[in-house]
N, C-alpha and C. Protein backbone atom coordinates (compact mmCIF):
# COMPACT_ATOMS: atom_id res chain seq x y z
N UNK A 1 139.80 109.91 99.34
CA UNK A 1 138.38 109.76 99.14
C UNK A 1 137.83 110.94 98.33
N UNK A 2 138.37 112.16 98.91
CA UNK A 2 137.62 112.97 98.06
C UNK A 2 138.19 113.09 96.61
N UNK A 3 139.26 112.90 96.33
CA UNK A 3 139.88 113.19 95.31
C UNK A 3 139.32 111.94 94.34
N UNK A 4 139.28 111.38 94.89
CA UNK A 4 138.10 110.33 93.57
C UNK A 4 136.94 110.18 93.63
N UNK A 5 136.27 111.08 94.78
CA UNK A 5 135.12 111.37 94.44
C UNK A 5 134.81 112.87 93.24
N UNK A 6 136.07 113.58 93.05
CA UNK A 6 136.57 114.62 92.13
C UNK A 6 136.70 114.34 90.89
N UNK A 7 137.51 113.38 90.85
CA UNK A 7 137.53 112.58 89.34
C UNK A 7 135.90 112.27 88.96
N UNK A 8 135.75 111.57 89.76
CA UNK A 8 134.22 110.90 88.94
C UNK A 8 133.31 112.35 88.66
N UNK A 9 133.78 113.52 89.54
CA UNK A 9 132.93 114.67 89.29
C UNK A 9 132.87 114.96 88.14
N UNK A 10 134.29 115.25 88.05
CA UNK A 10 134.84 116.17 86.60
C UNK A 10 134.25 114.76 85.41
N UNK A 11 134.39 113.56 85.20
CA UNK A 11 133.84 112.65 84.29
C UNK A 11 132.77 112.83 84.23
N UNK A 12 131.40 113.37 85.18
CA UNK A 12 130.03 113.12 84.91
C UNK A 12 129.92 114.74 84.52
N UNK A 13 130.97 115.76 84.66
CA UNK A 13 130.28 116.87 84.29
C UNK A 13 130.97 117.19 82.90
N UNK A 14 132.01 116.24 82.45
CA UNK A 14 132.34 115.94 81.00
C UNK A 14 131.05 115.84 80.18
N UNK A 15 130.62 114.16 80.62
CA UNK A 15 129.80 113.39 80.48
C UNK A 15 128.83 114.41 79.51
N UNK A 16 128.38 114.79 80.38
CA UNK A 16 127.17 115.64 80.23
C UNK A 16 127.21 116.63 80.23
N UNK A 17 127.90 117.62 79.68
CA UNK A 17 128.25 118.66 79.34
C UNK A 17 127.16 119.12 78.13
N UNK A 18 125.97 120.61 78.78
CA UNK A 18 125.39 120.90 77.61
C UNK A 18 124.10 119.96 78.05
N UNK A 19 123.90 119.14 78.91
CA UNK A 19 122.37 118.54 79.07
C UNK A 19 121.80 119.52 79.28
N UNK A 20 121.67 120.38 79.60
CA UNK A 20 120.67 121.47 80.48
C UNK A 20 119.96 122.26 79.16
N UNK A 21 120.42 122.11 77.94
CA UNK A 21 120.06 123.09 76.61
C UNK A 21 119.37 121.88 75.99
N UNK A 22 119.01 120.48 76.27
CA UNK A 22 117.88 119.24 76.08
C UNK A 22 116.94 119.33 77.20
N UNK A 23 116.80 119.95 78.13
CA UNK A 23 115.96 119.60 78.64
C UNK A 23 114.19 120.53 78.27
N UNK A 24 113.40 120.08 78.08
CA UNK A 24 112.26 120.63 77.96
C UNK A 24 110.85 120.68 78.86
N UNK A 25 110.31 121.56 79.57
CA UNK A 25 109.77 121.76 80.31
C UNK A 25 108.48 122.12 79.84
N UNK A 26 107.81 120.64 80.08
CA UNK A 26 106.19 120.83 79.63
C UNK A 26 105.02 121.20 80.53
N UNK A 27 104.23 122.30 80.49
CA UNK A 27 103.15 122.98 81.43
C UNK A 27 102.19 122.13 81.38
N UNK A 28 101.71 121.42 80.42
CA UNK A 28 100.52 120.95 80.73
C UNK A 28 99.85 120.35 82.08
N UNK A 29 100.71 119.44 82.91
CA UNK A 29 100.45 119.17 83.84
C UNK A 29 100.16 120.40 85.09
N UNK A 30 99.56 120.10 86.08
CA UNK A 30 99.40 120.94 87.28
C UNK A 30 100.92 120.94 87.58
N UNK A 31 101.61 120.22 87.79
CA UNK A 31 102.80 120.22 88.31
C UNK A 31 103.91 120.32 86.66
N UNK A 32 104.81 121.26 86.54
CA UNK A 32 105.71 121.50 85.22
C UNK A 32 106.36 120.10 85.39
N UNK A 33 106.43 119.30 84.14
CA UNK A 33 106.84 117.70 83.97
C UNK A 33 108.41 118.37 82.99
N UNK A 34 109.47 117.43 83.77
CA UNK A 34 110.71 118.11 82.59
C UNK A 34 111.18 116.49 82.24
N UNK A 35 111.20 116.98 80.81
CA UNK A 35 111.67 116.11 79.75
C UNK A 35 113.06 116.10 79.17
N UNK A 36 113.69 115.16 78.94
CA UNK A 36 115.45 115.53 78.35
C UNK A 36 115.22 115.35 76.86
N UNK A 37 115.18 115.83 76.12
CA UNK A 37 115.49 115.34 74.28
C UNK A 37 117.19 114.32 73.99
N UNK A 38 116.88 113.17 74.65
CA UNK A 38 117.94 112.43 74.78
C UNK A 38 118.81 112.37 72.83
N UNK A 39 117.58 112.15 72.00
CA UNK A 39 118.53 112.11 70.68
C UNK A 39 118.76 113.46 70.34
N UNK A 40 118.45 114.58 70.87
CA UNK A 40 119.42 116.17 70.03
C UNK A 40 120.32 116.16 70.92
N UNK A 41 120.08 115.56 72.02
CA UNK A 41 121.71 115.64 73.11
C UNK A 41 122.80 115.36 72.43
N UNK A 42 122.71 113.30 71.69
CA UNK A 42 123.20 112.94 71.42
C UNK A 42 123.75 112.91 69.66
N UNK A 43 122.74 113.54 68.91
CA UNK A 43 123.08 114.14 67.78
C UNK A 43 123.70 115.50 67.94
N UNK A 44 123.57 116.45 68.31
CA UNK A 44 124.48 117.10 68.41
C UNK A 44 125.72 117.49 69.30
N UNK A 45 125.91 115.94 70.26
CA UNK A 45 127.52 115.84 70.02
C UNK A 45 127.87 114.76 69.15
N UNK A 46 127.26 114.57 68.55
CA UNK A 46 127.68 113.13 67.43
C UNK A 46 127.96 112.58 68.15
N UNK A 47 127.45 111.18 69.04
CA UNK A 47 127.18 110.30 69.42
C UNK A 47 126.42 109.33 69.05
N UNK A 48 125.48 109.57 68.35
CA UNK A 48 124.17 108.73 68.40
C UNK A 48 124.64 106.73 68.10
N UNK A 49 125.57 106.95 68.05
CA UNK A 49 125.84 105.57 67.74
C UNK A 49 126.59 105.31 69.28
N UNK A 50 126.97 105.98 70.41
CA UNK A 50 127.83 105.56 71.17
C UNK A 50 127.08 104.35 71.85
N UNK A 51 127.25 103.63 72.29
CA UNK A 51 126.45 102.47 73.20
C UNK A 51 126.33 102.79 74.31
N UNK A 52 127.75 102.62 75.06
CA UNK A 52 127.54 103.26 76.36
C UNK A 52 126.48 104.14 76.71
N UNK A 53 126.50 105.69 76.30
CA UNK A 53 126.60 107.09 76.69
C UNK A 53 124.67 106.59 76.29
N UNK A 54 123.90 106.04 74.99
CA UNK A 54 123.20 105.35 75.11
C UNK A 54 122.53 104.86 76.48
N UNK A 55 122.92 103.93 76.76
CA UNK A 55 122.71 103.24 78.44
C UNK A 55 122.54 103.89 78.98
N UNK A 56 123.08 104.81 79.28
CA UNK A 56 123.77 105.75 80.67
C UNK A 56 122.49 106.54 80.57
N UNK A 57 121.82 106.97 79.42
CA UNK A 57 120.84 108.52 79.48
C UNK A 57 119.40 107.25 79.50
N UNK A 58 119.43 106.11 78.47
CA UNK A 58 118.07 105.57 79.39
C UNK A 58 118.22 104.28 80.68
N UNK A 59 118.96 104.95 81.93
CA UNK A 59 118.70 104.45 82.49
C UNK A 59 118.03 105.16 83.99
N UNK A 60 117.91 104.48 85.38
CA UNK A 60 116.46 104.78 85.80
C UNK A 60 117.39 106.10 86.42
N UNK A 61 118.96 105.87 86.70
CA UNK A 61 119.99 106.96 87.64
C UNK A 61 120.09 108.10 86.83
N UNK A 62 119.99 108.26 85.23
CA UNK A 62 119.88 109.39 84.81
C UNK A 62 118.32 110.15 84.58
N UNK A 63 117.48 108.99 84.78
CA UNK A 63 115.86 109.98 85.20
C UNK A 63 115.74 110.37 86.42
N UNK A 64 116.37 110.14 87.14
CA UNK A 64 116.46 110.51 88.96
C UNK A 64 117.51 111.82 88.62
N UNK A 65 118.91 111.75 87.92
CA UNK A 65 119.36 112.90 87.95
C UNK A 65 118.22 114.63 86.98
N UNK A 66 117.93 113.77 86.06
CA UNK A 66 117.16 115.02 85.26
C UNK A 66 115.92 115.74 86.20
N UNK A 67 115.54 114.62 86.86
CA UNK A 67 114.35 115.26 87.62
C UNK A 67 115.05 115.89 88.96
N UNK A 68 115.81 115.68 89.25
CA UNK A 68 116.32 116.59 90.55
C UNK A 68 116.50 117.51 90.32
N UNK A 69 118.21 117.94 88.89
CA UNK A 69 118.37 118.96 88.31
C UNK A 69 117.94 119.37 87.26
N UNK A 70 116.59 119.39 86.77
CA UNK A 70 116.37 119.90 85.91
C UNK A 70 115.76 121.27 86.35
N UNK A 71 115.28 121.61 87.53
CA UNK A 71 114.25 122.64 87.45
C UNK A 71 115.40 123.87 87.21
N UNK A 72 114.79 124.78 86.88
CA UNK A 72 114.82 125.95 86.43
C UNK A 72 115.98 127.07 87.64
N UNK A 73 114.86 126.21 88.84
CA UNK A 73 115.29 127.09 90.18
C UNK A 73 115.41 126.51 91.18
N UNK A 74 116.64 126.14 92.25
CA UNK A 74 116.83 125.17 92.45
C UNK A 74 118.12 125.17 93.30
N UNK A 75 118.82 124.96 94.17
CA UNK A 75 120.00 125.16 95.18
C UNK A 75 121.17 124.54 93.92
N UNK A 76 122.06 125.55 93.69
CA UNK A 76 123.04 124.88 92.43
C UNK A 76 123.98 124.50 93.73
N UNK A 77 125.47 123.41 93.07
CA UNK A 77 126.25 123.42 93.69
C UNK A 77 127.85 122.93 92.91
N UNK A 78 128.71 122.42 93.18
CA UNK A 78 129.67 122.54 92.48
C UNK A 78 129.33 121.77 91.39
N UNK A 79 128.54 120.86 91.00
CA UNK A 79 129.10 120.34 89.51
C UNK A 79 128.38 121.21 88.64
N UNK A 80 127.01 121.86 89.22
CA UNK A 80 126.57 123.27 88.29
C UNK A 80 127.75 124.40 87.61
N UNK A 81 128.37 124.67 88.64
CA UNK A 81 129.41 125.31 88.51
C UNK A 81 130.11 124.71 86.90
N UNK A 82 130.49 123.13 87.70
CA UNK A 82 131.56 122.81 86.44
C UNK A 82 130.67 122.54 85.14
N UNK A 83 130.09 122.27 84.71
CA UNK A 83 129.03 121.96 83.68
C UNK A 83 128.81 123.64 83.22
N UNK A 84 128.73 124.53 83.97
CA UNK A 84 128.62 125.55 83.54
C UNK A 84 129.43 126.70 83.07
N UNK A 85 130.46 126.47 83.91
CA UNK A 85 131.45 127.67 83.71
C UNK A 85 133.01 126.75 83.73
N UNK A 86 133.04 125.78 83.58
CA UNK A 86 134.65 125.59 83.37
C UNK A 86 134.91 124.04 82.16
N UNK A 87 133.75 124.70 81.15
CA UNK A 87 134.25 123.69 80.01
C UNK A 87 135.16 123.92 79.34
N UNK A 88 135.83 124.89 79.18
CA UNK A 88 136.61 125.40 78.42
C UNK A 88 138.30 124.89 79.18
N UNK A 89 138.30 124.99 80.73
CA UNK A 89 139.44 124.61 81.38
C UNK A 89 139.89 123.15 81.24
N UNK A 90 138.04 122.53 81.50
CA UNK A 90 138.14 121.09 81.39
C UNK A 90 139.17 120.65 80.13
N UNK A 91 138.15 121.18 78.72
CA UNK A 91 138.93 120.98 77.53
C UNK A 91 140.61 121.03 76.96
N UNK A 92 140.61 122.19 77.79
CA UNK A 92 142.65 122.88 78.12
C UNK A 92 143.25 121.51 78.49
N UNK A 93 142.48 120.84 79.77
CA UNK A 93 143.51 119.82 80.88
C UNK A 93 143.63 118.60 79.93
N UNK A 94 142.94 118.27 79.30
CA UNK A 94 142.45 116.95 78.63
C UNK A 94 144.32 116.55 78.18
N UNK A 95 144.75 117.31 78.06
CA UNK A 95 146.47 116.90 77.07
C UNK A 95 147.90 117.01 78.11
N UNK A 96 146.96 117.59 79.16
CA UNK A 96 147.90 118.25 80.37
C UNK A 96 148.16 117.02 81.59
N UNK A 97 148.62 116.33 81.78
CA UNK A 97 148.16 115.66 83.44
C UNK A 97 148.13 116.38 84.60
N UNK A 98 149.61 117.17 84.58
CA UNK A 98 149.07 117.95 85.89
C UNK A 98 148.42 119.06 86.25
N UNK A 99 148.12 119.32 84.78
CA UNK A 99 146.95 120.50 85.28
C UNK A 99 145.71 119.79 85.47
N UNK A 100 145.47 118.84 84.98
CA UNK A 100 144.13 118.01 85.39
C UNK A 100 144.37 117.73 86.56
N UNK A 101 145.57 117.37 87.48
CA UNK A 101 145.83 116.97 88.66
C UNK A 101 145.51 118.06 89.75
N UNK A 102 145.82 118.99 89.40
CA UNK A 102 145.50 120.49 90.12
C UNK A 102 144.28 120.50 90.33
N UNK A 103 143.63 120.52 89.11
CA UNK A 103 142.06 121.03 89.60
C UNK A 103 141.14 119.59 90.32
N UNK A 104 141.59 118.25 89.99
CA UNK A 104 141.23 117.30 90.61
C UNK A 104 141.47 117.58 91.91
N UNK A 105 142.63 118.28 92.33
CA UNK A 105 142.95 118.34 94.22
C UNK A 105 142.03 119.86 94.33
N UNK A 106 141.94 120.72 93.59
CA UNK A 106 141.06 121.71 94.03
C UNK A 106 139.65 121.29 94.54
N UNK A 107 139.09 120.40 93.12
CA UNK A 107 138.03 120.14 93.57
C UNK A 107 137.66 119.48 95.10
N UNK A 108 138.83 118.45 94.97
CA UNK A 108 138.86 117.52 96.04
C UNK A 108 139.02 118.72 97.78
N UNK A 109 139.57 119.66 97.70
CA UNK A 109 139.33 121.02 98.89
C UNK A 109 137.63 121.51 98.38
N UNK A 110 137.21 121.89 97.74
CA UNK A 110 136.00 122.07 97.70
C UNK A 110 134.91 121.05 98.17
N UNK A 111 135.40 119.82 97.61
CA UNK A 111 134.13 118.77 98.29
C UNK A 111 134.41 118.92 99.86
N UNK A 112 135.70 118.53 100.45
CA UNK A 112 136.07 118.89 101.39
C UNK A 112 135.49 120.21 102.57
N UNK A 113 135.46 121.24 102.22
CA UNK A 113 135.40 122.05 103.17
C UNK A 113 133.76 122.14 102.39
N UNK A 114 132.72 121.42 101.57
CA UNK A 114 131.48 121.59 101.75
C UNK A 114 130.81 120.88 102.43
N UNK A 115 131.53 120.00 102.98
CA UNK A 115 131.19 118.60 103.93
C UNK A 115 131.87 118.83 105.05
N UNK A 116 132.74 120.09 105.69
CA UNK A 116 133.21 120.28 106.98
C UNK A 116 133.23 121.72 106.83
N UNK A 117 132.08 122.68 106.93
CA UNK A 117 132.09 124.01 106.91
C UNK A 117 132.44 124.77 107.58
N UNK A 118 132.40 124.10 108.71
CA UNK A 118 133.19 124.68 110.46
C UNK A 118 134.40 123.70 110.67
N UNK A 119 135.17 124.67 110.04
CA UNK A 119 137.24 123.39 110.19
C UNK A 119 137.24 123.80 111.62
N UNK A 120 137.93 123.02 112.20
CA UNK A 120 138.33 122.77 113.63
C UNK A 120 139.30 121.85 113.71
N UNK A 121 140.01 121.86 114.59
CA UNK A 121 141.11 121.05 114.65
C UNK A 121 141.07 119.37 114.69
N UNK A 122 141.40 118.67 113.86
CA UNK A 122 141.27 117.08 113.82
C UNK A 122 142.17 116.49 114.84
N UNK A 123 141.65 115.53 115.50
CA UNK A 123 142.18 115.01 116.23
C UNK A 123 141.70 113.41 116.60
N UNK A 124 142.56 112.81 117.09
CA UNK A 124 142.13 111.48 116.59
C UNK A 124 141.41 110.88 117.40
N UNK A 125 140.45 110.09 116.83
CA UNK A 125 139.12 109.62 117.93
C UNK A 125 139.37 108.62 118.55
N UNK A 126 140.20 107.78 117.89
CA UNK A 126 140.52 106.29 119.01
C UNK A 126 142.06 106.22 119.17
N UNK A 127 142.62 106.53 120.80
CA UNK A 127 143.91 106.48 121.12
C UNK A 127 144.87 105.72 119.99
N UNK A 128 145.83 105.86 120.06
CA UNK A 128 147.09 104.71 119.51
C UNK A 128 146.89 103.61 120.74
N UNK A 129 147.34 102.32 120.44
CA UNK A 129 147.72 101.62 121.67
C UNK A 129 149.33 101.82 122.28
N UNK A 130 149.10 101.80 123.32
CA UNK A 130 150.47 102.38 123.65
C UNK A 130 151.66 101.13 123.33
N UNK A 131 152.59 101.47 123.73
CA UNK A 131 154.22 100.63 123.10
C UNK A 131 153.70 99.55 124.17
N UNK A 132 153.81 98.10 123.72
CA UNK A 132 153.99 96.99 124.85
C UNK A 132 152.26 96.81 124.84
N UNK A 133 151.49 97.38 124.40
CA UNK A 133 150.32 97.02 125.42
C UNK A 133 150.09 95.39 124.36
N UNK A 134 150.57 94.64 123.36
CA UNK A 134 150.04 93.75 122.79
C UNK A 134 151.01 92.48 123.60
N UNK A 135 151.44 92.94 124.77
CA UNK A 135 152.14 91.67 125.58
C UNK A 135 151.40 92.04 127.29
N UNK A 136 150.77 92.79 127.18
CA UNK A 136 149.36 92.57 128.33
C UNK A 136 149.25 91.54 128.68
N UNK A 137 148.64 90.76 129.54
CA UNK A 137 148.53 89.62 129.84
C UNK A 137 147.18 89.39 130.32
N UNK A 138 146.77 90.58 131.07
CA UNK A 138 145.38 90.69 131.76
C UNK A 138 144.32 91.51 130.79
N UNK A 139 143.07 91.55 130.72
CA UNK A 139 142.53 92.47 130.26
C UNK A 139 141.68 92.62 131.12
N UNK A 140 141.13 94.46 131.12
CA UNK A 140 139.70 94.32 132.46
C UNK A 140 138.74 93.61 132.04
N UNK A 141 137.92 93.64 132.57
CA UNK A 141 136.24 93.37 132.30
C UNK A 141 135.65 94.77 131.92
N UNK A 142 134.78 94.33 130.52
CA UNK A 142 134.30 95.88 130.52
C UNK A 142 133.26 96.10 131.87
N UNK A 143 133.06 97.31 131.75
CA UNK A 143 132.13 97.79 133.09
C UNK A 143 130.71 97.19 133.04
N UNK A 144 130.06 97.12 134.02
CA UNK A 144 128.64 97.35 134.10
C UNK A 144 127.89 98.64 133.72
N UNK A 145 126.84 98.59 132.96
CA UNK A 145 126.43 99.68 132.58
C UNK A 145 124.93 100.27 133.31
N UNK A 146 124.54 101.05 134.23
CA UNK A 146 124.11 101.32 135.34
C UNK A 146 122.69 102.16 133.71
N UNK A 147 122.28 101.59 134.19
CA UNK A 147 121.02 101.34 133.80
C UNK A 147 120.06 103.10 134.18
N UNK A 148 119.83 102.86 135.11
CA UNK A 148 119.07 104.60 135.54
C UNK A 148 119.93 105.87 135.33
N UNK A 149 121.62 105.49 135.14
CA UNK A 149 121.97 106.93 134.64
C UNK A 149 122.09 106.58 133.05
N UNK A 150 121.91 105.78 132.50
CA UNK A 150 121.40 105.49 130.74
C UNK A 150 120.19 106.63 130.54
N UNK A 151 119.09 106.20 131.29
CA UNK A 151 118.07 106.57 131.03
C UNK A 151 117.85 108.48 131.54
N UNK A 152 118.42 108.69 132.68
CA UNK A 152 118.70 109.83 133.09
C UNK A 152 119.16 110.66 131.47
N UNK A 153 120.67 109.96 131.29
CA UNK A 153 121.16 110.56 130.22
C UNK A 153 120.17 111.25 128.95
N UNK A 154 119.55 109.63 128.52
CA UNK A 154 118.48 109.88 127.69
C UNK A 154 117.54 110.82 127.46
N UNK A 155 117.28 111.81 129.24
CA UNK A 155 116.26 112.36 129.03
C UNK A 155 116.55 113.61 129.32
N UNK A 156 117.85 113.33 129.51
CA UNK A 156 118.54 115.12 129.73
C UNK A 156 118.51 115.71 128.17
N UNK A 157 119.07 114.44 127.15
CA UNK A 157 119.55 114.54 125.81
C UNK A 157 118.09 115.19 125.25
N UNK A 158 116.87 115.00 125.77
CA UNK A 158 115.62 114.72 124.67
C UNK A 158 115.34 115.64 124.82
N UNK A 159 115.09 116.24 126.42
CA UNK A 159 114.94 117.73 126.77
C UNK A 159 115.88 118.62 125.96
N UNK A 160 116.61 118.50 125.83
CA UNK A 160 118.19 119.79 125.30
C UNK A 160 117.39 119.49 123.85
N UNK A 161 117.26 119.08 123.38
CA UNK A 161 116.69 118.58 121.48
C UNK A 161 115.44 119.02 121.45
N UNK A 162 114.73 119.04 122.06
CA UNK A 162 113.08 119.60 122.12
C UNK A 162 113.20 121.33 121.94
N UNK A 163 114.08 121.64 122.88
CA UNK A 163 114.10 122.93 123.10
C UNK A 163 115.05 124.06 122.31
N UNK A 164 115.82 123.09 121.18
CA UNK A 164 116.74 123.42 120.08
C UNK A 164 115.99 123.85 119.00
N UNK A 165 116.27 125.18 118.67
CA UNK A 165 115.97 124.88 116.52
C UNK A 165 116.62 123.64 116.36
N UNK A 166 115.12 123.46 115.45
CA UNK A 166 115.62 122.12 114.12
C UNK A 166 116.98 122.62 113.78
N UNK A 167 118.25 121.73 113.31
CA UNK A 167 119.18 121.78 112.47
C UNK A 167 119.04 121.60 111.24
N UNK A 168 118.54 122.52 110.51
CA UNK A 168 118.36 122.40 108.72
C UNK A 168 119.04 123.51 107.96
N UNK A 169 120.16 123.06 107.15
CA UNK A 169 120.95 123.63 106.26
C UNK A 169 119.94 124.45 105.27
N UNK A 170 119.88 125.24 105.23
CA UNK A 170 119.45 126.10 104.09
C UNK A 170 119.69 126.08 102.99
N UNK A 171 119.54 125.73 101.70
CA UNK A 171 120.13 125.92 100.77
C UNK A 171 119.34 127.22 100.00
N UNK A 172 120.46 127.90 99.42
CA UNK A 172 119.83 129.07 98.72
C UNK A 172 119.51 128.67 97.65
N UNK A 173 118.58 128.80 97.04
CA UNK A 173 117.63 128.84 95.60
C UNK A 173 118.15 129.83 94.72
N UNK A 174 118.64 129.39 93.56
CA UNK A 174 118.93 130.78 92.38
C UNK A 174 119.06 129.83 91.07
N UNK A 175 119.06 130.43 90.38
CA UNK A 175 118.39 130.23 88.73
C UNK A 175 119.69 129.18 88.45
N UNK A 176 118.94 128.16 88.21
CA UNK A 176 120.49 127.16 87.54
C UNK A 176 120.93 127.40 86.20
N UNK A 177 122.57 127.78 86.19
CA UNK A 177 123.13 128.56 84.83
C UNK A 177 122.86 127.44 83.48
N UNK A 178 122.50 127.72 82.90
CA UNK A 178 122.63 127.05 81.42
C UNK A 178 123.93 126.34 80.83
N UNK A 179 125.21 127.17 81.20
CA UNK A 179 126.26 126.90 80.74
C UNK A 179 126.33 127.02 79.37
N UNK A 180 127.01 126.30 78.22
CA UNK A 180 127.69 126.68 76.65
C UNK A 180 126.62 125.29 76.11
N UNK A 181 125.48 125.80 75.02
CA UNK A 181 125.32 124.75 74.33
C UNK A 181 126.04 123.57 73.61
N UNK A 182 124.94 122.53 73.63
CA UNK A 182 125.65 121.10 73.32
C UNK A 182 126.54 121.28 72.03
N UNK A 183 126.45 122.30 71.29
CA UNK A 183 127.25 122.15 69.93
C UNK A 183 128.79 122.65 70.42
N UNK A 184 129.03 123.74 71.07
CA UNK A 184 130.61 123.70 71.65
C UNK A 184 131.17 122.23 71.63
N UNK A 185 130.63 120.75 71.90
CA UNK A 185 131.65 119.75 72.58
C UNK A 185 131.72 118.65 71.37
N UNK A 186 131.77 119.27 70.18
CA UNK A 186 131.64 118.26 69.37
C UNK A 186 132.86 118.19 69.01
């Protein structure tokens, strides 16, 4: 899973390699409005004829991406990284397979341990069935479910949650890198 959620990383931070030097940030509004210059994107990687890559920048998933990442300042995270600082590796792997394979499984430990920050030991949530049990003959009845220790439960749970800090991840705010203008990827 993660490892092709890695691939598609490294493709969208191909992709778009150098958007961040189109984007333009207009004051007029009370609120700063950011704009992409979709044709110097695409003129200066010589594209302007691609169709696809076309599609892809007017559609509604790449105005949802520009407006998320466009601001200035802003919680970066790994594809900032790659868009920013590893075009040059990207470019290296392109002829290589297994060095593209490497950093595809790197990435794939990075998505990994940013989605399980506290490793702990895995262990498996639903038994094996044991040897023989598919020549059983009987099965129980599931239980009755006792109703006032449901609700008991419920309110032990609500109390313990009331009296908790909120659980909210922090993300740190710092200046999102620019990375290598659009003319490097031509």
């Amino acid at each position: 899973d993660k490892e092709v959620r890695a691939i598609f990383l490294r493709l969208f931070a191909q992709l778009f390699q150098g958007y961040r030097s189109c984007l333009q940030l207009i004051r007029i509004h009370a609120e700063p409005v950011i704009h992409f210059h979709k044709a110097a994107f695409l003129g200066q990687r010589g594209l302007i004829e691609n169709d696809f890559l076309t599609k892809v920048l007017n559609g509604m998933a790449f105005a949802g991406f520009v407006s998320e990442r466009g601001p200035p300042f802003r919680a970066c995270d790994l594809f900032d990284e790659l868009v920013a600082f590893e075009v040059e590796r990207i470019k290296a792997e392109e002829g290589n397979p297994p060095k593209m394979i490497k950093h595809v499984r790197e990435l794939a430990e990075q998505l990994f341990k940013n989605e399980n920050p506290n490793p702990h030991i895995a262990f498996q949530k639903v038994p094996r069935p044991t040897e023989g049990s598919h020549l059983r003959v009987h099965i129980l009845p599931f239980p009755r479910i006792n109703e006032c220790r449901v609700q008991e439960l419920l309110q032990e749970g609500l109390a313990r949650s009331q009296g908790a800090p909120p659980a909210i991840r922090g993300d740190k705010k710092c200046v999102v890198p620019a990375g290598p203008p659009v003319g490097m990827f031509i």
